[in-house]
Protein backbone atom coordinates (compact mmCIF):
# COMPACT_ATOMS: atom_id res chain seq x y z
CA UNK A 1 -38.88 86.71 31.28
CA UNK A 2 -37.87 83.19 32.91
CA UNK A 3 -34.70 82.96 34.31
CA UNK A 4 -32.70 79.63 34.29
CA UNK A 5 -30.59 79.11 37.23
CA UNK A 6 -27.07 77.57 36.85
CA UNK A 7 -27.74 74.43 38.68
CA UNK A 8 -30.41 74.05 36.21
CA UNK A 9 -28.53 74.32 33.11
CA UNK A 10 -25.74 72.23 34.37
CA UNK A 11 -28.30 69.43 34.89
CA UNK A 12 -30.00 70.09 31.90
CA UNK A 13 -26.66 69.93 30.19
CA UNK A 14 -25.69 66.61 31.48
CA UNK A 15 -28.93 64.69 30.74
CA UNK A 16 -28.35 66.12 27.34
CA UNK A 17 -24.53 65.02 27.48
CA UNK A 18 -25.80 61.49 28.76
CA UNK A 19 -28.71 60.88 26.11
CA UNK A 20 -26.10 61.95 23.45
CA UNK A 21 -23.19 59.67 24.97
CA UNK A 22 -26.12 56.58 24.96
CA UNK A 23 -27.53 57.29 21.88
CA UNK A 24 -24.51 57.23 19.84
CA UNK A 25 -22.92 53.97 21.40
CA UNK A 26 -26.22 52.57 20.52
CA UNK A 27 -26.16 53.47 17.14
CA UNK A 28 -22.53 52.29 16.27
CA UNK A 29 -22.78 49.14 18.31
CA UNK A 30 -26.18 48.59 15.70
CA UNK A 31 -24.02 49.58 12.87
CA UNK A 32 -21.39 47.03 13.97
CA UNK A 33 -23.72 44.25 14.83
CA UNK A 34 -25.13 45.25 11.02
CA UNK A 35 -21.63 44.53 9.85
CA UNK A 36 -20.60 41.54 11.33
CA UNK A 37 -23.80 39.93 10.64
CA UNK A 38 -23.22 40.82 7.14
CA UNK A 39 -19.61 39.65 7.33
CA UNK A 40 -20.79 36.57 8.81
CA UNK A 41 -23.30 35.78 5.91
CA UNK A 42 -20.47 36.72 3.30
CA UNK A 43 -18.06 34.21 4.88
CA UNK A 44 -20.72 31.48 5.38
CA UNK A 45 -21.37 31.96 1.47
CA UNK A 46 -17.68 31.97 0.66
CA UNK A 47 -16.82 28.72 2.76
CA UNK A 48 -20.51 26.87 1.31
CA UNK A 49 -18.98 27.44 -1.82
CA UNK A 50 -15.90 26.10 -1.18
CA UNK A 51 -17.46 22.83 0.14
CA UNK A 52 -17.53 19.85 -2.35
CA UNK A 53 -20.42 18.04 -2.03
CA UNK A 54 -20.32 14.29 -3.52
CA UNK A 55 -22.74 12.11 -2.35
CA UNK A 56 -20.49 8.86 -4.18
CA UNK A 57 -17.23 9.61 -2.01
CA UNK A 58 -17.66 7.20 0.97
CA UNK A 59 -19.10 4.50 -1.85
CA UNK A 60 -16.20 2.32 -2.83
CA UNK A 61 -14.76 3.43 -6.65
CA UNK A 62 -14.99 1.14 -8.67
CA UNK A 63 -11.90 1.93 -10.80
CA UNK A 64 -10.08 -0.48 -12.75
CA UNK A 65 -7.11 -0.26 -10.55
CA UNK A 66 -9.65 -1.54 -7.91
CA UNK A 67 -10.95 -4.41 -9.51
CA UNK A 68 -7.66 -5.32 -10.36
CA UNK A 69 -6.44 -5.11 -7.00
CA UNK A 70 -9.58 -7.46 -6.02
CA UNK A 71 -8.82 -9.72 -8.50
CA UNK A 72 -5.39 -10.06 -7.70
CA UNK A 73 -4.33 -13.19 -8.56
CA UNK A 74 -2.41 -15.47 -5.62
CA UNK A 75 1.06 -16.31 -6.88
CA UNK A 76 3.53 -17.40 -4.03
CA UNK A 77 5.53 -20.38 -3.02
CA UNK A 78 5.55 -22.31 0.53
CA UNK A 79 8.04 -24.54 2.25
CA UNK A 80 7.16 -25.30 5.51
CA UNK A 81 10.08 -26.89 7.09
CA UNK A 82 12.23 -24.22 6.75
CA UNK A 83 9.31 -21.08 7.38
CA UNK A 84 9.18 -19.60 3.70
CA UNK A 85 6.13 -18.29 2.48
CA UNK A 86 6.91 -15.40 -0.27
CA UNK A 87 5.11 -13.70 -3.30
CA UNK A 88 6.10 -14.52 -6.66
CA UNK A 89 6.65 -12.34 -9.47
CA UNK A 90 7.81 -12.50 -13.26
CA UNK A 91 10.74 -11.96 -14.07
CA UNK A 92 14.41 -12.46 -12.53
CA UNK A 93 16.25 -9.11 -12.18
CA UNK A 94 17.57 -7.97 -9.06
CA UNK A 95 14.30 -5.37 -9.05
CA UNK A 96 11.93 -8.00 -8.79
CA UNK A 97 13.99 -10.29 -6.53
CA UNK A 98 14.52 -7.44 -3.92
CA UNK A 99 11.22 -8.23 -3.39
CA UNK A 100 9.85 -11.03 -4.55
CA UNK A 101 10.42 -15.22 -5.55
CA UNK A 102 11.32 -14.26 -9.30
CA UNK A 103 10.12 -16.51 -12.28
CA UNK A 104 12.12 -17.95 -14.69
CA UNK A 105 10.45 -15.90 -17.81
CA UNK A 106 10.98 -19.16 -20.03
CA UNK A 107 9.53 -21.76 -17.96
CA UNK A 108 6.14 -22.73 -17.15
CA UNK A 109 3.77 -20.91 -14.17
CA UNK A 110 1.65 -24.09 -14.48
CA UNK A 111 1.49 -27.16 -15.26
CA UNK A 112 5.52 -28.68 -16.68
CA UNK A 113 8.95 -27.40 -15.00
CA UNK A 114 7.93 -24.06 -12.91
CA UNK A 115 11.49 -22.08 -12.98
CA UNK A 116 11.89 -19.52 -9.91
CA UNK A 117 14.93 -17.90 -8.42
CA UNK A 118 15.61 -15.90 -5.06
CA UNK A 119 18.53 -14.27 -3.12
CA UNK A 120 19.61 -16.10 0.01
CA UNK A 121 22.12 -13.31 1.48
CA UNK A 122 22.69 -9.93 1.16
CA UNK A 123 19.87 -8.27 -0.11
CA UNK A 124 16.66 -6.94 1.07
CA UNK A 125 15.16 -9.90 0.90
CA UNK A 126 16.97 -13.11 1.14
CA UNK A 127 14.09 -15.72 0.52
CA UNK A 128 16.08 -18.55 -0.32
CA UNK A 129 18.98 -17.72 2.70
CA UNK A 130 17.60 -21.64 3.91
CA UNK A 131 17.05 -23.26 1.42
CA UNK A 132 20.05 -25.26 1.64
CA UNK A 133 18.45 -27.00 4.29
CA UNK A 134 16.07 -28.52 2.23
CA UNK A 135 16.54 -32.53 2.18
CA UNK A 136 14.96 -35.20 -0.07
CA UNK A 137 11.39 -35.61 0.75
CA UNK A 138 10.42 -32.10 2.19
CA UNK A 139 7.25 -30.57 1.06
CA UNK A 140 6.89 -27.43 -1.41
CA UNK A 141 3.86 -26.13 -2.11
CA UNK A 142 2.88 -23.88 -4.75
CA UNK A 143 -0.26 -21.71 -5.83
CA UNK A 144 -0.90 -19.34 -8.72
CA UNK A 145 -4.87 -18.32 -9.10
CA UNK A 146 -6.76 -21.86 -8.39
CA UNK A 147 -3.67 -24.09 -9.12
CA UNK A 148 -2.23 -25.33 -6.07
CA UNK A 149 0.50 -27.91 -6.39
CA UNK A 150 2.29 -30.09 -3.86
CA UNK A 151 5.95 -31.17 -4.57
CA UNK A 152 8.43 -33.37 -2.92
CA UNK A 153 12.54 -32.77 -3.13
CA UNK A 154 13.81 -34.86 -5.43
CA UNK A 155 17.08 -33.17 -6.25
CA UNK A 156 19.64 -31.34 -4.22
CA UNK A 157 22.71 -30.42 -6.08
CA UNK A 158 25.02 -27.75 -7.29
CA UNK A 159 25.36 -26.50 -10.50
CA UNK A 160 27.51 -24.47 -12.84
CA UNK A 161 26.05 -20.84 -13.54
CA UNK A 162 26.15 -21.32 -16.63
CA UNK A 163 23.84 -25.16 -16.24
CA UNK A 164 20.28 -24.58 -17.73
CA UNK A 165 19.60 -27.96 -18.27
CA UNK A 166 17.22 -28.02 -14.82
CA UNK A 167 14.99 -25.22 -16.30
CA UNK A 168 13.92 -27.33 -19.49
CA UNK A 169 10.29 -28.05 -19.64
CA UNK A 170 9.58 -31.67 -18.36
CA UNK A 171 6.56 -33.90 -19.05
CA UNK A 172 5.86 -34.28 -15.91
CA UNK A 173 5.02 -31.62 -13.08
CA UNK A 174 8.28 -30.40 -11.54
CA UNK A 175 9.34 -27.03 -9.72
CA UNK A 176 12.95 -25.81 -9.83
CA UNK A 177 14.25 -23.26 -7.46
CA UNK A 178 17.87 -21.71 -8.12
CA UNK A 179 19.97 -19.54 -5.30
CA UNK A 180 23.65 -19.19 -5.58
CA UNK A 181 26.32 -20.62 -3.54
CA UNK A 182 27.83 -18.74 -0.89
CA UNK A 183 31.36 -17.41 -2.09
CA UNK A 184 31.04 -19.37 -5.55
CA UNK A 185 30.09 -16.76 -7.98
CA UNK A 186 30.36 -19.01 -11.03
CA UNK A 187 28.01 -22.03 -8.73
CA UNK A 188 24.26 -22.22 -8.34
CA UNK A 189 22.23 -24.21 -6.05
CA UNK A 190 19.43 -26.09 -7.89
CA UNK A 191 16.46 -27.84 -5.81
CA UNK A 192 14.02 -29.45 -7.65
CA UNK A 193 10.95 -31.24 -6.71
CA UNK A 194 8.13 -33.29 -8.54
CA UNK A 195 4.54 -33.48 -8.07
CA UNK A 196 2.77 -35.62 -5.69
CA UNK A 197 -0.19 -37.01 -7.30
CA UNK A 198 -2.66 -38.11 -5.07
């Protein structure tokens, strides 16, 4: 009968303990590996669906807003001598004049008496805050679209608020701008220029 000494078993015992030890780090560090490569495919699926592919979003849109915007037509007013270049827009409310020249609704954009009104203290915007500067013979110039006028001061005078006669439609090409008068509520200031023909 063979006899196993104790030294023998011990090392027999701990090369057994060692190939179990290595054997089943190996196996779970497989099974983990196994895992997060499968939780690595099932995330890379998850986010590639989540990802919107549109091959027309860095091409420009041509929406309608968009064409309008391209189209937009140039409306503004220009007086050199006293630095005002602003936008014009229709309509004379306080809304529109916050930021804009307004229009005088019932007067002409083009060619006959061109009607527009601004705020000259107080406000926002305060366009028209110089235009009592303005002098006979100083320039205005005015464009809407392709019309582009050039107008000389005519006119410099005050008016009652309640005075529309300046706004009526004239024969001949004139532009009318209105501001009131500092601390005269019931007083507007009316400058009005005609055409230079050249």
């Amino acid at each position: 009968m063979f006899r196993y000494s104790t030294a023998y078993i011990n090392i027999l015992s701990f090369v057994i303990s060692i190939f179990i030890f290595f054997s089943t780090n190996i196996f779970f560090s497989n099974n983990n590996i196994f895992k997060s490569k499968n939780n690595l495919e099932a995330n890379v699926k998850v986010e590639s669906s989540n990802i919107q592919v549109n091959p027309k979003e860095n091409e420009k849109k041509d929406t309608i807003e968009d064409v309008k915007e391209e189209t937009k037509e140039e409306w503004c007013l220009e007086i050199p001598c006293i630095n005002l270049r602003a936008d014009i827009k229709e309509g004379t409310t306080k809304e529109v004049m916050d930021d804009y020249i307004g229009h005088f609704e019932d007067t002409k954009i083009e060619d006959g008496n061109i009607g527009l009104a601004a705020h000259n203290r107080g406000y926002k915007n305060n366009y028209f805050e110089r235009l009592k500067e303005l002098k006979e013979g100083d320039k205005i110039y005015y464009h809407h679209s392709n019309y582009k006028k050039e107008y000389v001061v005519e006119k410099h005078i005050i008016i009652k608020d309640t005075d529309w006669t300046n706004l009526e439609n004239t024969i001949e090409n004139k532009i009318t701008l209105i501001t009131c008068v500092e601390n005269q509520k019931e007083y507007r200031r009316c400058i009005q220029g005609k055409e230079i023909i050249n």
